[in-house]
N, C-alpha and C. Protein backbone atom coordinates (compact mmCIF):
# COMPACT_ATOMS: atom_id res chain seq x y z
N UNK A 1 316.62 22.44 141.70
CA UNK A 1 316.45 22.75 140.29
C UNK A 1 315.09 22.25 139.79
N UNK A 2 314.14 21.32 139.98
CA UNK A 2 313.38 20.68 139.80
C UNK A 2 312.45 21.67 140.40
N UNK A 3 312.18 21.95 141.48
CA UNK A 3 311.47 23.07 141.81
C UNK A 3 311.38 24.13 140.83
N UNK A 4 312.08 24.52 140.71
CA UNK A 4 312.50 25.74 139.80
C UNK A 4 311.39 25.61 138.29
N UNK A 5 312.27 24.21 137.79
CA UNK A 5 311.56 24.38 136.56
C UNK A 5 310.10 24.15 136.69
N UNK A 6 309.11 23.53 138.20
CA UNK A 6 307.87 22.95 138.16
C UNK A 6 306.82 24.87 138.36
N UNK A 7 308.02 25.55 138.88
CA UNK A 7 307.33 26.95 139.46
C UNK A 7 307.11 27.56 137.95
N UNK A 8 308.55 27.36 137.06
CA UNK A 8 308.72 28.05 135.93
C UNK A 8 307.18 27.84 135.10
N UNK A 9 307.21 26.12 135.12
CA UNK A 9 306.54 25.66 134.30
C UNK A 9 304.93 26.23 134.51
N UNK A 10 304.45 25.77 135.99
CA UNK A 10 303.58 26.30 136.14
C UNK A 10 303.03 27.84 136.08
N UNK A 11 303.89 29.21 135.70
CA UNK A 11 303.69 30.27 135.31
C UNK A 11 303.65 29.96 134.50
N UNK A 12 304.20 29.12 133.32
CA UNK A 12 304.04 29.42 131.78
C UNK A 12 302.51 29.21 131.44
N UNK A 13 302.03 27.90 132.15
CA UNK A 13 300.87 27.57 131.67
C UNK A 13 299.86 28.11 132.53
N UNK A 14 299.84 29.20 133.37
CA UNK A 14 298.62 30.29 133.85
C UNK A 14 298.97 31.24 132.97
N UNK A 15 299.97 32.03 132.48
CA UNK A 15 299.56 33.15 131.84
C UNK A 15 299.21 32.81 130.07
N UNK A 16 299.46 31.36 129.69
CA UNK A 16 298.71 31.12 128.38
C UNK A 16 297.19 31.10 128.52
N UNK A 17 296.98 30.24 130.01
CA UNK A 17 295.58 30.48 129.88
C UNK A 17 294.73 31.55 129.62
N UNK A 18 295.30 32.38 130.52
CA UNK A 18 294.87 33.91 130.70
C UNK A 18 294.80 34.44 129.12
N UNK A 19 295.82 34.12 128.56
CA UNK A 19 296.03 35.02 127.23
C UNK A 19 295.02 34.34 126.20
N UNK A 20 294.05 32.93 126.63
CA UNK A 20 293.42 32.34 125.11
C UNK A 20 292.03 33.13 125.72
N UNK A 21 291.69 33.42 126.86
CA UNK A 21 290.68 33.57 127.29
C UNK A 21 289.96 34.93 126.30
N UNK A 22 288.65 34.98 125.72
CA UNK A 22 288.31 36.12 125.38
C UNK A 22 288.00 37.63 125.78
N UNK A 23 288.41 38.38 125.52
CA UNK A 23 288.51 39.87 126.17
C UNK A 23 287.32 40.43 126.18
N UNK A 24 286.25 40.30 124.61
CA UNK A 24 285.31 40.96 124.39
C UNK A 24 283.96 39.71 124.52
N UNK A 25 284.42 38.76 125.84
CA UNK A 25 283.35 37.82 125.91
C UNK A 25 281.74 38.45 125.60
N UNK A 26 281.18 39.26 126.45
CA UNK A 26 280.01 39.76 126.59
C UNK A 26 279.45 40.73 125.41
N UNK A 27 280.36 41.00 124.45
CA UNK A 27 279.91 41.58 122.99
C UNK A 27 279.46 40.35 122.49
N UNK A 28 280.64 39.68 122.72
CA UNK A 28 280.53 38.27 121.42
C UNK A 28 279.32 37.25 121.49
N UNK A 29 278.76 37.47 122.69
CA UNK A 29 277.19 36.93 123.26
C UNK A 29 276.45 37.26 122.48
N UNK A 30 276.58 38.72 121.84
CA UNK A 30 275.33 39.58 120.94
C UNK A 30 276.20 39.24 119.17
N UNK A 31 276.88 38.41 119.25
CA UNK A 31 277.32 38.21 117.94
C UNK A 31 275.67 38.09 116.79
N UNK A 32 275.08 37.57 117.33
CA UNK A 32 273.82 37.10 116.45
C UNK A 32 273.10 38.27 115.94
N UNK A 33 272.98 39.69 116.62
CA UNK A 33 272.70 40.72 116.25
C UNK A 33 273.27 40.77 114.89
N UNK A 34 274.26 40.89 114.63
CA UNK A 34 275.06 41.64 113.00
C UNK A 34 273.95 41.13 112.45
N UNK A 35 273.67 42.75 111.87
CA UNK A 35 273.02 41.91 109.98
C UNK A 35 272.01 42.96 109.84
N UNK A 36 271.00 42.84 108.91
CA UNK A 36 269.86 43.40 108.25
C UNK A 36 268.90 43.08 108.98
N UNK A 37 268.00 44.28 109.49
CA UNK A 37 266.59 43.88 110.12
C UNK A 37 265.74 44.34 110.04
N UNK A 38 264.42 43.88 109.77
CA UNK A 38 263.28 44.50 109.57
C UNK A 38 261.85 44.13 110.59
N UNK A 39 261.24 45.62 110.41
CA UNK A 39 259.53 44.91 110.99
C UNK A 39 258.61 45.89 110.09
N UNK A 40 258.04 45.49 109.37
CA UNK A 40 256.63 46.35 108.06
C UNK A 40 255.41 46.30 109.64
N UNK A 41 254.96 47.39 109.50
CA UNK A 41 254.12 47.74 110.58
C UNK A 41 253.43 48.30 109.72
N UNK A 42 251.78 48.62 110.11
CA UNK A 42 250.69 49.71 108.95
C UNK A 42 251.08 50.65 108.97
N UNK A 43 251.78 51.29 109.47
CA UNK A 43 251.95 52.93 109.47
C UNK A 43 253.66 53.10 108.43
N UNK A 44 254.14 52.13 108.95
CA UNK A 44 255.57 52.52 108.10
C UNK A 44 256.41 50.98 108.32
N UNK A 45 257.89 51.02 108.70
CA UNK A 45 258.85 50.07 108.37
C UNK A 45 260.14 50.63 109.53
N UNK A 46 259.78 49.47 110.38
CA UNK A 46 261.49 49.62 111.33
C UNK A 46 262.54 49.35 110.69
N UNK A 47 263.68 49.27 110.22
CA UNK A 47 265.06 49.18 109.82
C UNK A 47 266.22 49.18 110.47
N UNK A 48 266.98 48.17 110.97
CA UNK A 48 268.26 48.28 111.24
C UNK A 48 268.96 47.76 111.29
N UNK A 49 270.38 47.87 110.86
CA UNK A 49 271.49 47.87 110.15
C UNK A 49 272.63 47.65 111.56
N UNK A 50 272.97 46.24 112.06
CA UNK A 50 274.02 46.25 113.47
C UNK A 50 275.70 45.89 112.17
N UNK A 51 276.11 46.41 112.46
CA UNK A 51 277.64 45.62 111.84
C UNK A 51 278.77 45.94 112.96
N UNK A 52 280.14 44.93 112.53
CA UNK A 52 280.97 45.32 113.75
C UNK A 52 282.12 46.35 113.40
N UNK A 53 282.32 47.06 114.09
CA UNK A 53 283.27 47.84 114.08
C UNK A 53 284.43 47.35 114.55
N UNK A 54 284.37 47.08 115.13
CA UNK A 54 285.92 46.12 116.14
C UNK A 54 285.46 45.46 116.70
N UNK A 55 286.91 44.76 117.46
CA UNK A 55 286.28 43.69 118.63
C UNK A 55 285.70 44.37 119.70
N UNK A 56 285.78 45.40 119.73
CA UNK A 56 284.74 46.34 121.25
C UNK A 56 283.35 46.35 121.18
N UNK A 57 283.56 46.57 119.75
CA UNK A 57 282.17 48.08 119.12
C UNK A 57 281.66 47.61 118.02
N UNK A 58 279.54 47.25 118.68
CA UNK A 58 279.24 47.19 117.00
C UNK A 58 278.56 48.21 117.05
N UNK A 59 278.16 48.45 115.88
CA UNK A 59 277.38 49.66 115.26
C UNK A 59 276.21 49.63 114.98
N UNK A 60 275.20 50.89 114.85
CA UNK A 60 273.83 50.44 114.49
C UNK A 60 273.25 51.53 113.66
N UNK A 61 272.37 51.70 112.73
CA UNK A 61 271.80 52.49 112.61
C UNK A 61 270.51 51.93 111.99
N UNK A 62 269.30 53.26 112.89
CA UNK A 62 268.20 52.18 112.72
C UNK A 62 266.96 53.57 112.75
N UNK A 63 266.27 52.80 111.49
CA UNK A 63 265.41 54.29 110.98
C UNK A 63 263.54 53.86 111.16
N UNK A 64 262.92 54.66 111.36
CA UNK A 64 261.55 54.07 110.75
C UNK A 64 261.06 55.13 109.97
N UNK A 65 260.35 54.41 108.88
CA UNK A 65 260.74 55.08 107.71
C UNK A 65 258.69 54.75 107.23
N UNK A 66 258.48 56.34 107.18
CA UNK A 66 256.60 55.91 107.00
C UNK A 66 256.95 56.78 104.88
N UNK A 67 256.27 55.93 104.61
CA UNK A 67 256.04 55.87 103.08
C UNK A 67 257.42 55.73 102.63
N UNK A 68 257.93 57.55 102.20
CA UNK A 68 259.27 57.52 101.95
C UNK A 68 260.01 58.74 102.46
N UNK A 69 259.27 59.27 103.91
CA UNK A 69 260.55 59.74 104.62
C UNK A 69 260.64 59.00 106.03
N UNK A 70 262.01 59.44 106.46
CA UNK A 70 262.15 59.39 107.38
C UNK A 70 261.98 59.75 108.45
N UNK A 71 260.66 59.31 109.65
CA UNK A 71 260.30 59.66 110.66
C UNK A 71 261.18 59.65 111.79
N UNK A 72 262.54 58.72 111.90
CA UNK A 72 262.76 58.61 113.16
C UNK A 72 264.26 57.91 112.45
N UNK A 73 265.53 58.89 113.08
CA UNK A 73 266.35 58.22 113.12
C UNK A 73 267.51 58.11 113.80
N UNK A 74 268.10 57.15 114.32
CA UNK A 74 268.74 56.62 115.70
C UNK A 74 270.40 56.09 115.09
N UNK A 75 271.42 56.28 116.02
CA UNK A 75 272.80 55.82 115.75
C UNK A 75 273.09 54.91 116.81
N UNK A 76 273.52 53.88 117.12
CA UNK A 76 273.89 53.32 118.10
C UNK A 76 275.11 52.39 118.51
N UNK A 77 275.90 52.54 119.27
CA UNK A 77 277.08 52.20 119.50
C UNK A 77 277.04 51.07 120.51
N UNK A 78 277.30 49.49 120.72
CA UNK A 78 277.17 48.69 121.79
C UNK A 78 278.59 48.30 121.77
N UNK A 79 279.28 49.08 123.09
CA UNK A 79 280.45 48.90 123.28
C UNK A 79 280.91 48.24 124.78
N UNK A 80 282.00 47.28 124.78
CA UNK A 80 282.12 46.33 125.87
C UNK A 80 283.74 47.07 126.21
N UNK A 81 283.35 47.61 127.51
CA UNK A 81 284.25 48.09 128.17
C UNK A 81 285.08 46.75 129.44
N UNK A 82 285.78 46.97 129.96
CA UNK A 82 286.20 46.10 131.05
C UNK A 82 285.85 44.57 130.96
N UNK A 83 284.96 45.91 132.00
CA UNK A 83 283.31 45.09 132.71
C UNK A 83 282.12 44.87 132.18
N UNK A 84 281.83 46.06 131.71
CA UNK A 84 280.09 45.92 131.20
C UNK A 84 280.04 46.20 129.58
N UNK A 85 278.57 45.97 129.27
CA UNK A 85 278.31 46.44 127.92
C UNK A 85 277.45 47.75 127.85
N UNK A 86 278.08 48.97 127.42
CA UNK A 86 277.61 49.98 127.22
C UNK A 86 276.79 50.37 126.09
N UNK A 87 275.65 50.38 125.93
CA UNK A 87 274.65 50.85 124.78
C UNK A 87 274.08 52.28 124.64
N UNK A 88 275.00 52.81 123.60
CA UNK A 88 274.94 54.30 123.61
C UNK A 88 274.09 54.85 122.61
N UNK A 89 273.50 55.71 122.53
CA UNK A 89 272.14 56.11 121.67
C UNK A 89 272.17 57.71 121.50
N UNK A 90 272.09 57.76 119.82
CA UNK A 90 272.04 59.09 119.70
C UNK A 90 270.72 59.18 118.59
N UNK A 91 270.02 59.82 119.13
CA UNK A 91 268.97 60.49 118.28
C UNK A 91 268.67 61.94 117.58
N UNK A 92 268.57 61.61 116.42
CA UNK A 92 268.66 63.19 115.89
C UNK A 92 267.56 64.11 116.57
N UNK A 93 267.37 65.18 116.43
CA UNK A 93 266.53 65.71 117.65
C UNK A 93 266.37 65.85 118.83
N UNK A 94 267.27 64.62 119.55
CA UNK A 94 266.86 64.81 120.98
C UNK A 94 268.17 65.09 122.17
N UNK A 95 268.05 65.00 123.05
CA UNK A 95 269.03 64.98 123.92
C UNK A 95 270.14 66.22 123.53
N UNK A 96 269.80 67.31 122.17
CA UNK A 96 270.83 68.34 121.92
C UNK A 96 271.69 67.20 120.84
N UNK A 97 270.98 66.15 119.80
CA UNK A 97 272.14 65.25 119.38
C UNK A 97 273.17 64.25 120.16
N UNK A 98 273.50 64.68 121.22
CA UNK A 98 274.21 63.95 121.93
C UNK A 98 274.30 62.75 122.47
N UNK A 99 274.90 61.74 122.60
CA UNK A 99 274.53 59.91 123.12
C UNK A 99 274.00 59.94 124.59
N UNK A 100 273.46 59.17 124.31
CA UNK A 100 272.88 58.59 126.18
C UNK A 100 273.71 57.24 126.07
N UNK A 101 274.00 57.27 127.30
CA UNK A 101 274.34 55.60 127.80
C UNK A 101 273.26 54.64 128.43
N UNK A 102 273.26 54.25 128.10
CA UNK A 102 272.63 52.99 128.65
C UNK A 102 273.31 51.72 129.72
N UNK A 103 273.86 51.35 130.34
CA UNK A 103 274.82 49.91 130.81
C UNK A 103 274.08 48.66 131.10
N UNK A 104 274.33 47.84 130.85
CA UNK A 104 273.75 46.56 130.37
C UNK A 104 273.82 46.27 132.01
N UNK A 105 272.33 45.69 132.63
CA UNK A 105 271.79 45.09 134.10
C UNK A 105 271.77 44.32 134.28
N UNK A 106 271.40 43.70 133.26
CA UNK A 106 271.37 42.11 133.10
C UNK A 106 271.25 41.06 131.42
N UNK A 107 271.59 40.13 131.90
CA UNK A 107 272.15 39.18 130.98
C UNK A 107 271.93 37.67 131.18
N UNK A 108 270.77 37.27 129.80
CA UNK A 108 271.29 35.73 130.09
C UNK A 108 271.33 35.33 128.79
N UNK A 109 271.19 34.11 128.46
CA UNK A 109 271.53 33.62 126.88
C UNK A 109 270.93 34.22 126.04
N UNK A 110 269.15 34.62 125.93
CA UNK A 110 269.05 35.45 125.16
C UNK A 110 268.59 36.57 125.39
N UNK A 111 268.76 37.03 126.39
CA UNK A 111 267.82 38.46 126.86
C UNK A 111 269.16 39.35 127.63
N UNK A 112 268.87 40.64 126.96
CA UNK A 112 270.53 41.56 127.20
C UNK A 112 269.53 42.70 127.74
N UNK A 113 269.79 43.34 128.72
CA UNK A 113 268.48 44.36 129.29
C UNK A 113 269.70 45.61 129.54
N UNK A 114 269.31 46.80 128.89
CA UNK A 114 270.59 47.88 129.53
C UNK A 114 269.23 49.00 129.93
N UNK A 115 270.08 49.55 131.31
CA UNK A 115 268.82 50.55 131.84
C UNK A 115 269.66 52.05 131.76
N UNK A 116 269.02 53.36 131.77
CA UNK A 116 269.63 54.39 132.37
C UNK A 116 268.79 55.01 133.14
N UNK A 117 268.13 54.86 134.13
CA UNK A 117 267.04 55.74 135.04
C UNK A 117 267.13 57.18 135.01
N UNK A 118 268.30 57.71 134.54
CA UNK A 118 268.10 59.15 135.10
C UNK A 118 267.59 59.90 133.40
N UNK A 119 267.29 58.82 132.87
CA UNK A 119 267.05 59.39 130.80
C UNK A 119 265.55 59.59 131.24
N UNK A 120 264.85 60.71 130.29
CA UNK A 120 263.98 61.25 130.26
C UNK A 120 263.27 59.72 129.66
N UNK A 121 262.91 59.48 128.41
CA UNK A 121 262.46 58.32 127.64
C UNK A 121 262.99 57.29 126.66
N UNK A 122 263.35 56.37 127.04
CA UNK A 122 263.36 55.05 127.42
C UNK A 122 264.39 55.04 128.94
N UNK A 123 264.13 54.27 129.92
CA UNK A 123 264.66 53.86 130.59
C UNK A 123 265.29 52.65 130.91
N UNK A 124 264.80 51.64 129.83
CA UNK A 124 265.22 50.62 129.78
C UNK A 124 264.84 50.13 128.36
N UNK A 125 265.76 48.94 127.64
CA UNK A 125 265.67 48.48 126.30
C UNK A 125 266.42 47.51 126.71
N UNK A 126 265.69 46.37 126.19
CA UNK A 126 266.02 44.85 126.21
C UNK A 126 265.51 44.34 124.93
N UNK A 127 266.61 43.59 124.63
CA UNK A 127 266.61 42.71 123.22
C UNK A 127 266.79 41.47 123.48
N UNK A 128 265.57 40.64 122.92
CA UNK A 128 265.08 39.24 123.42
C UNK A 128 265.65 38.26 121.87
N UNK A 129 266.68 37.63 121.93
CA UNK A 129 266.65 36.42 120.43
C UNK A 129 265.39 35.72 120.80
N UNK A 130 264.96 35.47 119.67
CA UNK A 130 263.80 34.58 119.42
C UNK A 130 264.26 33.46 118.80
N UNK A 131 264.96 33.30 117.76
CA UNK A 131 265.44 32.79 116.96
C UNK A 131 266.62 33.55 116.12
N UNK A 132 267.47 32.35 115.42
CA UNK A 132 268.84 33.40 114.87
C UNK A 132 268.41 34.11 113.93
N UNK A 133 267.17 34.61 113.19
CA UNK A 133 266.67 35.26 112.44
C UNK A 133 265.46 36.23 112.72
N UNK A 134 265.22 36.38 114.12
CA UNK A 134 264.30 36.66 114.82
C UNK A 134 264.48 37.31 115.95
N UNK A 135 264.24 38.66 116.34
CA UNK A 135 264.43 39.15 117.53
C UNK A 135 263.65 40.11 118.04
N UNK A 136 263.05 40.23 119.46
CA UNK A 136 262.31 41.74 119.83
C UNK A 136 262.63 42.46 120.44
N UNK A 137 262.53 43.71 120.15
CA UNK A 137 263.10 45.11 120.83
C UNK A 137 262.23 45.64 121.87
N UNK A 138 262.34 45.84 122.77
CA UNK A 138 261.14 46.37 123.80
C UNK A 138 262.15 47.63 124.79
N UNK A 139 261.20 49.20 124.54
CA UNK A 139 261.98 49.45 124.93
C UNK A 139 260.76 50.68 126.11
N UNK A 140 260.83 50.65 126.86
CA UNK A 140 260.01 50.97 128.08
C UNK A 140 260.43 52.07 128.66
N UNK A 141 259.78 52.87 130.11
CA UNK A 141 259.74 53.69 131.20
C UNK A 141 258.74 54.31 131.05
N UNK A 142 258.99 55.55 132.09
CA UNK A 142 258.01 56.55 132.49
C UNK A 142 258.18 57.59 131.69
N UNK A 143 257.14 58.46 131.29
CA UNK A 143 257.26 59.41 130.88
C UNK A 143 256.35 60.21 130.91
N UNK A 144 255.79 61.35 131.74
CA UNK A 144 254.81 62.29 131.57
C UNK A 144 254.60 61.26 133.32
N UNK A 145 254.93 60.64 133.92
CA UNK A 145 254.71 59.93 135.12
C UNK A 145 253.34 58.82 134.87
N UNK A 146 253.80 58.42 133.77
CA UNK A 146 253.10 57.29 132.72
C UNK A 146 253.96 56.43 132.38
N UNK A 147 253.45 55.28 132.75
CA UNK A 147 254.38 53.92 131.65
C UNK A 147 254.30 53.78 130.56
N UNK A 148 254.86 54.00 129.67
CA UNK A 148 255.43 53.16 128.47
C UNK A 148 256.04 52.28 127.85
N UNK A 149 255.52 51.29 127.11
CA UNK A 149 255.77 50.34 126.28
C UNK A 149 256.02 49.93 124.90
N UNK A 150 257.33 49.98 124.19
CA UNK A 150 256.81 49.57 122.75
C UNK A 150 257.70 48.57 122.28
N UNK A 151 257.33 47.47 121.58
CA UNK A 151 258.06 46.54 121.51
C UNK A 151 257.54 46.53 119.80
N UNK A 152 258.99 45.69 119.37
CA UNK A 152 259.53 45.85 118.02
C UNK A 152 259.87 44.09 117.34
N UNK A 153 259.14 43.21 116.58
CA UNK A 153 259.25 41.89 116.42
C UNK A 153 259.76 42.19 114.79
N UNK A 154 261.58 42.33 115.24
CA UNK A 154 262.28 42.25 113.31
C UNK A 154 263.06 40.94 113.25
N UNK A 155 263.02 40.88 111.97
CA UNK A 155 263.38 39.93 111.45
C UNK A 155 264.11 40.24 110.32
N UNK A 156 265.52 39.03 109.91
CA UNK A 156 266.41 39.56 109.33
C UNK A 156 266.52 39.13 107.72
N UNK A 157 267.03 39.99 107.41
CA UNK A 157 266.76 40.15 105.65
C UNK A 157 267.63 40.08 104.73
């Protein structure tokens, strides 16, 4: 009987563990994202807007905006499946409207890098914290069988 209850006991306290453990660990890394962001550049103004949608899924929408229209504007979904973090991107104009995926390559405390090689332009976008009010967007590849580079220093508002 003593057996019994030490086997019992010991299932009880592996599947609590299991159950405090967090599901959406690798979203909750990018918790610092949520919020208002900006970068004033001479030509115009980056903008964007992360909030959460659920515990999966935050949201983005993010414009650059020269005087007072809108040059450029982007929807974005960073959703934590399983395993990975999926960063999905829809641009008006491009791709037929439709999202690209992105899947997150790598990861450390503050640098989240998601690549898709087979995307025409960007192939990779990594978001660096600088500080909890401070972050840069850099988002790179080939294109025309040319490298490209453009990196984005916003800050939150």
């Amino acid at each position: 009987m003593k057996i019994f209850i030490g086997i019992l006991t010991s299932i009880l306290l592996f599947s609590c563990k299991h159950k405090s453990e967090k599901v959406f660990e690798k979203l909750d890394k990018m918790n610092w994202i949520l919020g208002k962001w900006e970068q004033k550049l001479p030509n115009g103004t980056v903008k964007e807007t992360w909030t959460k949608e659920n515990d999966s899924t935050f949201t983005n929408e993010s414009y650059f905006i020269n005087a007072k229209d809108t040059v450029h504007f982007e929807s974005i979904k960073l959703m934590q499946t399983k395993k990975h973090l999926i960063y999905k991107s829809t641009v008006i104009g491009q791709n037929n409207d439709e999202p690209v995926d992105f899947k997150q390559t790598s990861v450390t405390e503050n640098i989240f890098i998601f690549e898709n090689q087979k995307h025409d332009y960007p192939q990779k976008i990594i978001y660096k914290k600088i500080t909890e009010n401070n972050f840069i967007e850099t988002i790179s590849g080939k294109q025309d069988n040319k490298k490209f580079q453009e990196s984005y220093s916003l800050k939150k508002f």
